[in-house]
PDB file of N, CA and C in Angstrom:
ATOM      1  N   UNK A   1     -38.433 -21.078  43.643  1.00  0.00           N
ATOM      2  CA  UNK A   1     -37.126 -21.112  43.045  1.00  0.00           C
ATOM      3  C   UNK A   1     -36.817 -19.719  42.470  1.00  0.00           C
ATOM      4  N   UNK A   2     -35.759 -19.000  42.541  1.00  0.00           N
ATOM      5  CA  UNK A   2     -35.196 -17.738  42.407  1.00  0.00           C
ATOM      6  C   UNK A   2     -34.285 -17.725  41.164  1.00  0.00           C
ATOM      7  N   UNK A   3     -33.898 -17.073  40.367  1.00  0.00           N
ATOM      8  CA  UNK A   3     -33.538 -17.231  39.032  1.00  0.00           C
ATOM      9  C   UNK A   3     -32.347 -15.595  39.490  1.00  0.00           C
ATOM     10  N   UNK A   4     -31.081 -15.954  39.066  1.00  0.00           N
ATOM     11  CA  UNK A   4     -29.820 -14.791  38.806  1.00  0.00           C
ATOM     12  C   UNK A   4     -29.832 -14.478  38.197  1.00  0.00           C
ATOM     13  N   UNK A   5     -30.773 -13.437  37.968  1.00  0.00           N
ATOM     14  CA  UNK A   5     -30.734 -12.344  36.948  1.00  0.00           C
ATOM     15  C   UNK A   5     -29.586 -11.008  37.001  1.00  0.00           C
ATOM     16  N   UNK A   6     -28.239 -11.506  36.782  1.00  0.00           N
ATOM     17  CA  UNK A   6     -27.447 -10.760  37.091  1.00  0.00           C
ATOM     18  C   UNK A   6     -26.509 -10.333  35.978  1.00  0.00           C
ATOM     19  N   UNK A   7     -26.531 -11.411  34.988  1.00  0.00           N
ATOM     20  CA  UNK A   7     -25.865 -11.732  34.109  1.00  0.00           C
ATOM     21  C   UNK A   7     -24.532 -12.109  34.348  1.00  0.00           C
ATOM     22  N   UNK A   8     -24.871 -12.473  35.127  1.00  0.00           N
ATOM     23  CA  UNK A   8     -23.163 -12.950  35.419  1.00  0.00           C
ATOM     24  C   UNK A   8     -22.534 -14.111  35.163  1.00  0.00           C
ATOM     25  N   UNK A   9     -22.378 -14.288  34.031  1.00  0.00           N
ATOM     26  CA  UNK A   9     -21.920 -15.408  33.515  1.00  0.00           C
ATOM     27  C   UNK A   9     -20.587 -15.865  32.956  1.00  0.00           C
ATOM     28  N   UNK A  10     -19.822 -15.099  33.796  1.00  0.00           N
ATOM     29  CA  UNK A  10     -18.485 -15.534  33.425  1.00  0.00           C
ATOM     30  C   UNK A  10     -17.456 -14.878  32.519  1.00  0.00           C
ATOM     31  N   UNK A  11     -18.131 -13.409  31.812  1.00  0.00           N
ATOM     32  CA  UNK A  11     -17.643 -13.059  30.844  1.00  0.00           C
ATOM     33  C   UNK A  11     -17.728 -11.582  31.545  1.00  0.00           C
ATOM     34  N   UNK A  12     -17.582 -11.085  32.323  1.00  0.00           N
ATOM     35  CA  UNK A  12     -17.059 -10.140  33.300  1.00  0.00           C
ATOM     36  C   UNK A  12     -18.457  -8.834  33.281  1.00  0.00           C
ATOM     37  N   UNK A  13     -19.783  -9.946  32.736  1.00  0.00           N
ATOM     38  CA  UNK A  13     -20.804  -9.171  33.347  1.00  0.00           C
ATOM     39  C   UNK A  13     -20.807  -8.177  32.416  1.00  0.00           C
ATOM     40  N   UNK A  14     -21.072  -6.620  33.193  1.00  0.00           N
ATOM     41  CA  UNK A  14     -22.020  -5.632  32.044  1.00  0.00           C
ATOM     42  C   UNK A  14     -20.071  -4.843  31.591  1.00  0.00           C
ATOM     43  N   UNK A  15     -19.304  -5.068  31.672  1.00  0.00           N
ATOM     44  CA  UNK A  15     -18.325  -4.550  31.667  1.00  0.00           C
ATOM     45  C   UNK A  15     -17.774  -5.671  29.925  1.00  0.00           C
ATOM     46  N   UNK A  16     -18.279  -6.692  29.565  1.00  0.00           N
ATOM     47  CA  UNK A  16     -18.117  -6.791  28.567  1.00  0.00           C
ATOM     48  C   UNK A  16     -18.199  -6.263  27.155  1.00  0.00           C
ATOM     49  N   UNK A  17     -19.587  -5.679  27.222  1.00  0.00           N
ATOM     50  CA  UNK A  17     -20.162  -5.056  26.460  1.00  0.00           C
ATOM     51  C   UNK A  17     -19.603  -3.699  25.853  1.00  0.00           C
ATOM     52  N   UNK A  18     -19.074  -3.013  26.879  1.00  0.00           N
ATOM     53  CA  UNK A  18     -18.114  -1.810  26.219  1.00  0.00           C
ATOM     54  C   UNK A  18     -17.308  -1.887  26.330  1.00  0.00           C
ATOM     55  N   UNK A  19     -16.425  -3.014  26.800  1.00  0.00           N
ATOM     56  CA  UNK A  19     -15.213  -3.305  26.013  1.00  0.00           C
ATOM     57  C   UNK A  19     -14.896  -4.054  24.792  1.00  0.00           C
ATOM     58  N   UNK A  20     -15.859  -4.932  24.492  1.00  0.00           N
ATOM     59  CA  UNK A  20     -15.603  -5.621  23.214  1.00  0.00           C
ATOM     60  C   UNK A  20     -16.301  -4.096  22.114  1.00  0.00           C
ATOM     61  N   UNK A  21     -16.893  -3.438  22.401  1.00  0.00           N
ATOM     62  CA  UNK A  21     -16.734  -2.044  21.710  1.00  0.00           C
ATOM     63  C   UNK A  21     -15.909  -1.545  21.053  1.00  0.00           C
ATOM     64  N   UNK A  22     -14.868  -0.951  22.250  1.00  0.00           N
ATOM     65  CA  UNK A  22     -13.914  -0.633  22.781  1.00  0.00           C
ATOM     66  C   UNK A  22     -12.839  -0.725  21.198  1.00  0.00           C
ATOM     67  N   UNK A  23     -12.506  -2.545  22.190  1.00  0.00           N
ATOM     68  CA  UNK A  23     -11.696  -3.087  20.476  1.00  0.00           C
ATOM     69  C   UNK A  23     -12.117  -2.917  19.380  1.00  0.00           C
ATOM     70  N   UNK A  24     -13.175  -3.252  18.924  1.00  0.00           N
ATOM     71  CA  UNK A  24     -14.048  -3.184  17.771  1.00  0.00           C
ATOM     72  C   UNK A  24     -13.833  -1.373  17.124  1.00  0.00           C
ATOM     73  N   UNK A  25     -14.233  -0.680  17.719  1.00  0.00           N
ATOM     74  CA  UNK A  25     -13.436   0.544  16.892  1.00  0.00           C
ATOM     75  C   UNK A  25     -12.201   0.997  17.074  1.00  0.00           C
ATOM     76  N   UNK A  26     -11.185   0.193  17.876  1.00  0.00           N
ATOM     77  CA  UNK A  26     -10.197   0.383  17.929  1.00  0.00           C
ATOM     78  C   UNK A  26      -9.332  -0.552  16.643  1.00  0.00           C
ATOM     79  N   UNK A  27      -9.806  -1.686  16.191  1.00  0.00           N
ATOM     80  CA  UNK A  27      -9.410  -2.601  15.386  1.00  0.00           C
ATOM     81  C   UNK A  27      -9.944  -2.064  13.759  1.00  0.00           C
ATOM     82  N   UNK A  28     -11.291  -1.180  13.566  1.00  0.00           N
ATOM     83  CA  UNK A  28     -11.605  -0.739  12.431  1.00  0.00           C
ATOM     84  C   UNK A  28     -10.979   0.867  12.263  1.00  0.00           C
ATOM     85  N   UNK A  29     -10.443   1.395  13.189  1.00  0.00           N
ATOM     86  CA  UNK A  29      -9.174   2.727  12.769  1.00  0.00           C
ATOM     87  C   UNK A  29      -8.080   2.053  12.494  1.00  0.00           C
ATOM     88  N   UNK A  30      -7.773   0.516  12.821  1.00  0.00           N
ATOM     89  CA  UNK A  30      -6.113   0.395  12.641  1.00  0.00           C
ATOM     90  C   UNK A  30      -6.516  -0.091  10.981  1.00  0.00           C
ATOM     91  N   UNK A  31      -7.897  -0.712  10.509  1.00  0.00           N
ATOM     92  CA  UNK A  31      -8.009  -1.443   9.234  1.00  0.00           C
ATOM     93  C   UNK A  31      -8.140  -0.324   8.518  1.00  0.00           C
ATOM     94  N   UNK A  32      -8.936   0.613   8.465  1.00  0.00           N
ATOM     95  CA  UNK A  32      -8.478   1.669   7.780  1.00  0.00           C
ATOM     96  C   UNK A  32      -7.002   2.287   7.436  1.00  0.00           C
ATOM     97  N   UNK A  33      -6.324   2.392   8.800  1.00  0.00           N
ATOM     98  CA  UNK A  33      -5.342   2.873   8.707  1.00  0.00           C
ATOM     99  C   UNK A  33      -4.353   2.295   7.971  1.00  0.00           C
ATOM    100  N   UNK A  34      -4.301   1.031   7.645  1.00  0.00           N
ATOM    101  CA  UNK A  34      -3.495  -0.087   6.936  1.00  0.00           C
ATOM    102  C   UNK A  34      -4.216   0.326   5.878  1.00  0.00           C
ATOM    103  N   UNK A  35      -5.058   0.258   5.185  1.00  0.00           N
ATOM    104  CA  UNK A  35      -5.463   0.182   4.014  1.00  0.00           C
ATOM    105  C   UNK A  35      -5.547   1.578   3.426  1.00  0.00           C
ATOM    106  N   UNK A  36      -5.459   2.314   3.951  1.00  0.00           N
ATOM    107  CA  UNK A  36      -4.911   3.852   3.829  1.00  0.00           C
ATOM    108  C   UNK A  36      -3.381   4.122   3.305  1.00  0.00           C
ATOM    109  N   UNK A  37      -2.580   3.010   4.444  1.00  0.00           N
ATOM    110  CA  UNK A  37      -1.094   3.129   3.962  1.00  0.00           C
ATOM    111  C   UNK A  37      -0.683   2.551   2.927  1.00  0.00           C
ATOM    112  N   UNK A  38      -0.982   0.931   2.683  1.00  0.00           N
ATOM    113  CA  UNK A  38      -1.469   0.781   1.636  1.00  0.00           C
ATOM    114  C   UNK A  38      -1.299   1.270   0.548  1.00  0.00           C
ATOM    115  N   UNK A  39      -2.299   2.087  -0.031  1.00  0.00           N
ATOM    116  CA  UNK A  39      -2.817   2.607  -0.931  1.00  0.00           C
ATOM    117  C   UNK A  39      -1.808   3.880  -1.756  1.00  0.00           C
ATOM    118  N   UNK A  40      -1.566   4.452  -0.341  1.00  0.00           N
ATOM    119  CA  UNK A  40      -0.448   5.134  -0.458  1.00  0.00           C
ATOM    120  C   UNK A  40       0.875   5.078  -1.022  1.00  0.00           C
ATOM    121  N   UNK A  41       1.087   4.231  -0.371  1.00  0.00           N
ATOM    122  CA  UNK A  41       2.964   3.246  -1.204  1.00  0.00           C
ATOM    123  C   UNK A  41       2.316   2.993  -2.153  1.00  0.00           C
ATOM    124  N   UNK A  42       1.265   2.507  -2.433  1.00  0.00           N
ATOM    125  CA  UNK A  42       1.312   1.639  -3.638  1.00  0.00           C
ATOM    126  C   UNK A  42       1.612   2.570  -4.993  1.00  0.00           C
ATOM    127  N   UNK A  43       1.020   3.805  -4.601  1.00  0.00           N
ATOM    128  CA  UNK A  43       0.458   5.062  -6.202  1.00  0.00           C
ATOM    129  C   UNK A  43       2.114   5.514  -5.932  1.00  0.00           C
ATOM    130  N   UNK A  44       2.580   5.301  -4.475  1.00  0.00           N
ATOM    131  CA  UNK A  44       4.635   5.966  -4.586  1.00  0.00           C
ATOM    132  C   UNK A  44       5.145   5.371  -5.351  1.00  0.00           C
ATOM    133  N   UNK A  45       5.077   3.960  -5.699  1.00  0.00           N
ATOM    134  CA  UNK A  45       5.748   2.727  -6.173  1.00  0.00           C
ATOM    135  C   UNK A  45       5.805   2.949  -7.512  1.00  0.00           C
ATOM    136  N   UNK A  46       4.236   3.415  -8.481  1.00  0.00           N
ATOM    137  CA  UNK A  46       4.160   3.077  -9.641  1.00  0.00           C
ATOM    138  C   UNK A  46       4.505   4.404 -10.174  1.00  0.00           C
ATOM    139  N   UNK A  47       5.151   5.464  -9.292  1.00  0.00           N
ATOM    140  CA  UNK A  47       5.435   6.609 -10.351  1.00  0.00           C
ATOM    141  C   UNK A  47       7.259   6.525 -10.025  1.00  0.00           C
ATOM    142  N   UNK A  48       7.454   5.615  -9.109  1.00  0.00           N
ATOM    143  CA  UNK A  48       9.138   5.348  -9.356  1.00  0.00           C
ATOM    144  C   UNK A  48       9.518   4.043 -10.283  1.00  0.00           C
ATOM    145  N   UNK A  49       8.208   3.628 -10.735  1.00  0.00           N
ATOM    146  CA  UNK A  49       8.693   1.938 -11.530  1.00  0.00           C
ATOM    147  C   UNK A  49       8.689   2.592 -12.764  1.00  0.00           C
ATOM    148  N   UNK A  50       8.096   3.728 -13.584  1.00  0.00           N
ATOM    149  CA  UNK A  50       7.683   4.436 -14.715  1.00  0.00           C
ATOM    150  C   UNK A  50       9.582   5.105 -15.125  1.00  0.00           C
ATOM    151  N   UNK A  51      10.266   4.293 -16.650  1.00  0.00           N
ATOM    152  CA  UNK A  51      11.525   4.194 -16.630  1.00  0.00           C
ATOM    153  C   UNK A  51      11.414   5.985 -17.446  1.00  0.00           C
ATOM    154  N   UNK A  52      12.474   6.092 -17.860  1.00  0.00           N
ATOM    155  CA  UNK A  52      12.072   7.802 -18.431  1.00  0.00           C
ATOM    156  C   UNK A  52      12.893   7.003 -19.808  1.00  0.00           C
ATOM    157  N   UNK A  53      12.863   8.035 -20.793  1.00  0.00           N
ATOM    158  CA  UNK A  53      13.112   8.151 -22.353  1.00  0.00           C
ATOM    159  C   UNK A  53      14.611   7.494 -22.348  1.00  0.00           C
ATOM    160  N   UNK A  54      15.160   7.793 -21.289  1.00  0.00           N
ATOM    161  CA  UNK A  54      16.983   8.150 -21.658  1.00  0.00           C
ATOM    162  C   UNK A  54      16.892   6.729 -20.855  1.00  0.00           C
ATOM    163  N   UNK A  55      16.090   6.368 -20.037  1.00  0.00           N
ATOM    164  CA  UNK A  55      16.562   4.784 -19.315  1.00  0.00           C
ATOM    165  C   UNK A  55      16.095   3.419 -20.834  1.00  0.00           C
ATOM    166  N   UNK A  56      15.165   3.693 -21.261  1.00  0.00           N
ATOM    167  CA  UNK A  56      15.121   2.955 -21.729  1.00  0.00           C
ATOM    168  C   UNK A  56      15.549   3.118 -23.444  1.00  0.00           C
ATOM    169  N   UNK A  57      16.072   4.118 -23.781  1.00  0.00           N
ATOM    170  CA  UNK A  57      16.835   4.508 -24.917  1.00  0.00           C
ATOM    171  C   UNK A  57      18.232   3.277 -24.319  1.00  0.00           C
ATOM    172  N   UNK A  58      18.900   3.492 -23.593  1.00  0.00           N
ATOM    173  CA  UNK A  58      19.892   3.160 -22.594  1.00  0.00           C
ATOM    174  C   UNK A  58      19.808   1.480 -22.762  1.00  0.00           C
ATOM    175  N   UNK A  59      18.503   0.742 -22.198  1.00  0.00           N
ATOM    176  CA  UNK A  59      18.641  -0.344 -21.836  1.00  0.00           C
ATOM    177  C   UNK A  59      18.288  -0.855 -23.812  1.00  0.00           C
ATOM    178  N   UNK A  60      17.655   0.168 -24.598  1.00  0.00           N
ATOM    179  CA  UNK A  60      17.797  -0.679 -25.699  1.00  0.00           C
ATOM    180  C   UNK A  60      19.396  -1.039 -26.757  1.00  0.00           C
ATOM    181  N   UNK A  61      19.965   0.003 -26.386  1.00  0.00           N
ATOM    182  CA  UNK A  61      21.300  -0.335 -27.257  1.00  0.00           C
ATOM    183  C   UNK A  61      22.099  -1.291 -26.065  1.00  0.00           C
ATOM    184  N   UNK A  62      21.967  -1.566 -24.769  1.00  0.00           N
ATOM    185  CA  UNK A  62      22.618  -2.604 -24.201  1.00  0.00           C
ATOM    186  C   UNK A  62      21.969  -3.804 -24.605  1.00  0.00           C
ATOM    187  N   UNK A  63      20.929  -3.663 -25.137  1.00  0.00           N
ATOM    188  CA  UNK A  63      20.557  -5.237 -25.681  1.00  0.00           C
ATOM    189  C   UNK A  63      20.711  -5.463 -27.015  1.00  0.00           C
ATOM    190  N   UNK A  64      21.196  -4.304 -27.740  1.00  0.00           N
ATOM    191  CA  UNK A  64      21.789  -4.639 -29.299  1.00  0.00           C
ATOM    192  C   UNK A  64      20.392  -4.320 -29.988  1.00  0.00           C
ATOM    193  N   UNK A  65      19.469  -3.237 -29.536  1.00  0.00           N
ATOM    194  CA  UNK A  65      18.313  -3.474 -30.532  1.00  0.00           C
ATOM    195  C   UNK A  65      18.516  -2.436 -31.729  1.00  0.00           C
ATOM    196  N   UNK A  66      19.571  -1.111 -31.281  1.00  0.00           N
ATOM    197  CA  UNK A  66      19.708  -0.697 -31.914  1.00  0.00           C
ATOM    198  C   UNK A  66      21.253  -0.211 -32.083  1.00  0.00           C
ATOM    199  N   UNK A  67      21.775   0.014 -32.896  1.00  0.00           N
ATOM    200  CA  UNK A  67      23.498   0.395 -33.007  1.00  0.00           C
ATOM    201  C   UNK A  67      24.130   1.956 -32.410  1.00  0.00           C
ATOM    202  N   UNK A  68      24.935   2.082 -32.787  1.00  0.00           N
ATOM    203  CA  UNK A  68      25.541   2.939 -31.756  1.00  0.00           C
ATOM    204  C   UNK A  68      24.955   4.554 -32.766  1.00  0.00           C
ATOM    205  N   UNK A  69      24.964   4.816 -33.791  1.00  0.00           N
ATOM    206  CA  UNK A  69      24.957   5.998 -34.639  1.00  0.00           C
ATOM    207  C   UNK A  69      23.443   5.805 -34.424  1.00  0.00           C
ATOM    208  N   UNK A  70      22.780   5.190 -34.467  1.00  0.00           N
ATOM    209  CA  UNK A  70      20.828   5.373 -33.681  1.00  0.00           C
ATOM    210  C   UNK A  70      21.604   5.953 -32.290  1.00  0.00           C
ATOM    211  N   UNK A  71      21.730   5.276 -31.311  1.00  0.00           N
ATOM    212  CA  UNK A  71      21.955   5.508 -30.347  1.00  0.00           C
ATOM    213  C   UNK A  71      21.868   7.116 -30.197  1.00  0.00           C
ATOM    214  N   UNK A  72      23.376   7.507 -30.387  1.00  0.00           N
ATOM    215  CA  UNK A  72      23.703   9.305 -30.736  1.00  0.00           C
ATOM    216  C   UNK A  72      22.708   9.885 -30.722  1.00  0.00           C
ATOM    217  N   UNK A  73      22.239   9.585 -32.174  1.00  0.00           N
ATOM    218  CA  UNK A  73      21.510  10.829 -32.725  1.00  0.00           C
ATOM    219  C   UNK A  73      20.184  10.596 -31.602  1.00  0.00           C
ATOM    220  N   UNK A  74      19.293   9.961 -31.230  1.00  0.00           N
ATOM    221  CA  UNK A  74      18.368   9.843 -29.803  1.00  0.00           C
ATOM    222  C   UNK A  74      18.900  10.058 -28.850  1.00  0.00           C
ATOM    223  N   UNK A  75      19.974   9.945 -28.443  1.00  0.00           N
ATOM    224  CA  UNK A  75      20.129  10.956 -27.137  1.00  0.00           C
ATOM    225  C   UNK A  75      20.299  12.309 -27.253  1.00  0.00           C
ATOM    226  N   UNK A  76      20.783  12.571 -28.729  1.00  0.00           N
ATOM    227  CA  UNK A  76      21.026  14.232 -29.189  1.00  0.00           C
ATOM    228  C   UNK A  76      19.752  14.152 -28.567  1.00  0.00           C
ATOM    229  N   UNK A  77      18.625  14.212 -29.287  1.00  0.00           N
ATOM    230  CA  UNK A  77      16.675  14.356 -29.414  1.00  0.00           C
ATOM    231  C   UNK A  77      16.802  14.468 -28.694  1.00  0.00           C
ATOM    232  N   UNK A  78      17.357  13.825 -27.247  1.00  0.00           N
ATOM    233  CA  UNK A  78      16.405  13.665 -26.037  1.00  0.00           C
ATOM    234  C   UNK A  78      17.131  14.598 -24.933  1.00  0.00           C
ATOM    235  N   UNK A  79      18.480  15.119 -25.277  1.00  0.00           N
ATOM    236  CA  UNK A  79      18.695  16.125 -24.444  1.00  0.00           C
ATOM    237  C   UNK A  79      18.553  17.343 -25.082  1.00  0.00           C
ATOM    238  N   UNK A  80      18.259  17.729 -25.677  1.00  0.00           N
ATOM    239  CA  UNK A  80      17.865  19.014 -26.611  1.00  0.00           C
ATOM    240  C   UNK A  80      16.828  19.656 -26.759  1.00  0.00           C
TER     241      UNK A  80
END
């Protein structure tokens, strides 16, 4: 009795092997690459969410925290 030692089993033989490679570092440059971009937007995001002096001087007298003659004289400060 003779035994097929060929490997040929259905999965396209020795041609599997460097192609599931193939993908495999083709799929860990794209995971990097995502998690690279990522990372990126993310540090863009938190230096445009950061309000400045005059925005939130601004959003406090629209909520009545402080009156209008505070108001003034802190924006004098803050453009000066």
């Amino acid at each position: 009795m003779m035994h097929n030692w060929n490997m040929d089993w259905g999965w396209g033989g020795m041609w599997f092997g460097p192609a599931f490679m193939i993908i495999l570092v083709v799929a860990a440059i794209l995971l990097i690459a995502a998690v690279v971009r990522a990372l990126g937007s993310a540090s863009a995001s938190d230096d445009k969410a950061k309000p400045t002096a005059r925005q939130i001087l601004d959003e406090r007298f629209a909520k009545g925290e402080i009156d209008q003659e505070e108001y003034e004289s802190r924006r004098k400060l803050l453009s000066g």
